[in-house]
Protein backbone atom coordinates (compact mmCIF):
# COMPACT_ATOMS: atom_id res chain seq x y z
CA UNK A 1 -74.83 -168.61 4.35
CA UNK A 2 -78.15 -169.85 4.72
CA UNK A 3 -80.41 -168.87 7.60
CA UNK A 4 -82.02 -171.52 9.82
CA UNK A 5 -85.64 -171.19 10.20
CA UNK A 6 -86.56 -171.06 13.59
CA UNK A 7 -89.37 -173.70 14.29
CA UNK A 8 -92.10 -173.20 16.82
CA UNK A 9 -92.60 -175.81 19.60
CA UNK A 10 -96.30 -177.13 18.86
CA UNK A 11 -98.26 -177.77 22.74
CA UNK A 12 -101.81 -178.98 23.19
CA UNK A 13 -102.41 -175.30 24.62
CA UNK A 14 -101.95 -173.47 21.91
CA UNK A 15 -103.81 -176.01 19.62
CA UNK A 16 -106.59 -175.69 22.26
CA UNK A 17 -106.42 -171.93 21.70
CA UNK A 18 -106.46 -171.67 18.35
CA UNK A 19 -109.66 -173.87 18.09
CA UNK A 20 -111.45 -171.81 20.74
CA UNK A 21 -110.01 -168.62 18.67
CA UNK A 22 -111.52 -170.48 15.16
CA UNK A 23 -114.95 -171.72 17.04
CA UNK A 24 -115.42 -168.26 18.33
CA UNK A 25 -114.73 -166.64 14.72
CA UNK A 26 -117.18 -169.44 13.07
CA UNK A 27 -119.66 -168.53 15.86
CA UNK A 28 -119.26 -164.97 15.26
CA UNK A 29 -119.32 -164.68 11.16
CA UNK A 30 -122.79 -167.29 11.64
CA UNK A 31 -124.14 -164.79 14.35
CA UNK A 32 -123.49 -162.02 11.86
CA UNK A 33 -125.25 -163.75 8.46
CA UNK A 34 -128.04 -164.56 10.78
CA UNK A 35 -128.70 -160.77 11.36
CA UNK A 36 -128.28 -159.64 7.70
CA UNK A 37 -130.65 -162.60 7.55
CA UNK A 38 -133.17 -161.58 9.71
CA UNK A 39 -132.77 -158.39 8.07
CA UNK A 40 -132.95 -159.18 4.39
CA UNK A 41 -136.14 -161.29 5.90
CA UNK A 42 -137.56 -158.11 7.32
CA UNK A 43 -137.31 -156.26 4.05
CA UNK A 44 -138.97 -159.20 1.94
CA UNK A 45 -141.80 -159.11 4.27
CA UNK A 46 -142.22 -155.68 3.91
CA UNK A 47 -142.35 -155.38 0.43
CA UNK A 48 -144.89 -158.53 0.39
CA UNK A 49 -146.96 -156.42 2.41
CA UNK A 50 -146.39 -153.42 -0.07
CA UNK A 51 -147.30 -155.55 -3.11
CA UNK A 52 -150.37 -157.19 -1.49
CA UNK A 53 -151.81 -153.63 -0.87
CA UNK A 54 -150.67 -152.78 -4.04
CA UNK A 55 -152.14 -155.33 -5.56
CA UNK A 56 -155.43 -154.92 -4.10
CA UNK A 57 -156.01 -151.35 -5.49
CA UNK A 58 -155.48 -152.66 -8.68
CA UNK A 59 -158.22 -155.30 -7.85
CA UNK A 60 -160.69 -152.61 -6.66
CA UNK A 61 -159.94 -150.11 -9.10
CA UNK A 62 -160.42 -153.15 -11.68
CA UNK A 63 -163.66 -154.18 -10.04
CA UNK A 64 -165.13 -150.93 -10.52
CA UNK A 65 -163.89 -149.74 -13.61
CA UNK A 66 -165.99 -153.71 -14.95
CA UNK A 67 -169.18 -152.68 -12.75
CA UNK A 68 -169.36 -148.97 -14.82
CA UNK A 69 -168.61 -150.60 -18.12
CA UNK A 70 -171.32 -153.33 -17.37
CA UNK A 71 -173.68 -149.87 -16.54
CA UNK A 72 -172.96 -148.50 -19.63
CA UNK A 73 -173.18 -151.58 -21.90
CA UNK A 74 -176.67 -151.84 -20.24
CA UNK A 75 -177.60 -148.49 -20.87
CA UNK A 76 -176.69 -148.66 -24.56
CA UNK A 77 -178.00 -151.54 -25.17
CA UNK A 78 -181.42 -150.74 -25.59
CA UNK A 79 -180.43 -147.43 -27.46
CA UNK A 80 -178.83 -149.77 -30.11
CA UNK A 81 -182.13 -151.59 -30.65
CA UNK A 82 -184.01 -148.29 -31.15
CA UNK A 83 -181.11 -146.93 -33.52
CA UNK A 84 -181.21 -150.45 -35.44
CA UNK A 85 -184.72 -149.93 -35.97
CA UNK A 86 -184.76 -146.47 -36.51
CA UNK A 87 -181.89 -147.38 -39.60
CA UNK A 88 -184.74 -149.43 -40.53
CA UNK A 89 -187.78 -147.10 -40.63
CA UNK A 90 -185.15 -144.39 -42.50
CA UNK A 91 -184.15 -147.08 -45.42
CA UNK A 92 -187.94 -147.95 -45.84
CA UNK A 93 -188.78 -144.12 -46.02
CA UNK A 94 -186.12 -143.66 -48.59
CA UNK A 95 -187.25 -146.77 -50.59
CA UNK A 96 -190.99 -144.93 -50.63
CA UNK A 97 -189.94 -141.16 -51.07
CA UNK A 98 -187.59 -142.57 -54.39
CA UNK A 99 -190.93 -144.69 -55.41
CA UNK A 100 -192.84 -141.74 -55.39
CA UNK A 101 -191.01 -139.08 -56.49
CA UNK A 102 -190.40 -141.66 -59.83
CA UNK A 103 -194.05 -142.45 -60.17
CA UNK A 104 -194.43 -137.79 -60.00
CA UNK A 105 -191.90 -137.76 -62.37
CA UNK A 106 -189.07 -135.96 -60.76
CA UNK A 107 -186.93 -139.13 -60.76
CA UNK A 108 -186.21 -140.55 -64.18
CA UNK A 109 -186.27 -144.37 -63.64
């Protein structure tokens, strides 16, 4: 024996409330991904903020770590010139002493 399926009478009210009941729903699940988007907002500003101060250091510290190296290189600069020369004056003495010390005989030739 087969069951007859009991069919609901369709009125204009209860269309009218289930559209109310699905605007209110839409309403609400938009109202809620606007906060979780005004929150996920909140957190990408914050970590722009982060990285921009971040960001800076790294600028600063950069900055001064070039101004000390451009001390030093200016510092040694000059010292490199006198050791240059100083290589110099050493290779000529050498080149005498050995001249000498061949012409006294302790060097054979």
């Amino acid at each position: 024996m087969k069951q007859k399926q009991k069919t609901e009478k369709v009125s204009l009210t209860s269309i009218s409330k289930s559209i109310d009941d699905l605007a209110v729903a839409t309403k609400n699940g938009f109202d809620e991904m606007g906060g979780e988007l005004r929150g996920f907002q909140n957190e990408m500003t914050d970590f722009r903020k982060k990285t921009e101060i971040t960001l800076f250091n790294l600028d600063s510290h950069a900055r001064t770590t070039n101004e000390r190296l451009n001390a030093i290189e200016k510092i040694l600069e000059p010292l490199m010139l006198v050791s240059g020369a100083m290589q110099h004056e050493l290779r000529e003495h050498d080149r005498r002493l050995l001249h000498v010390e061949q012409k006294v005989g302790l060097v054979n030739k």
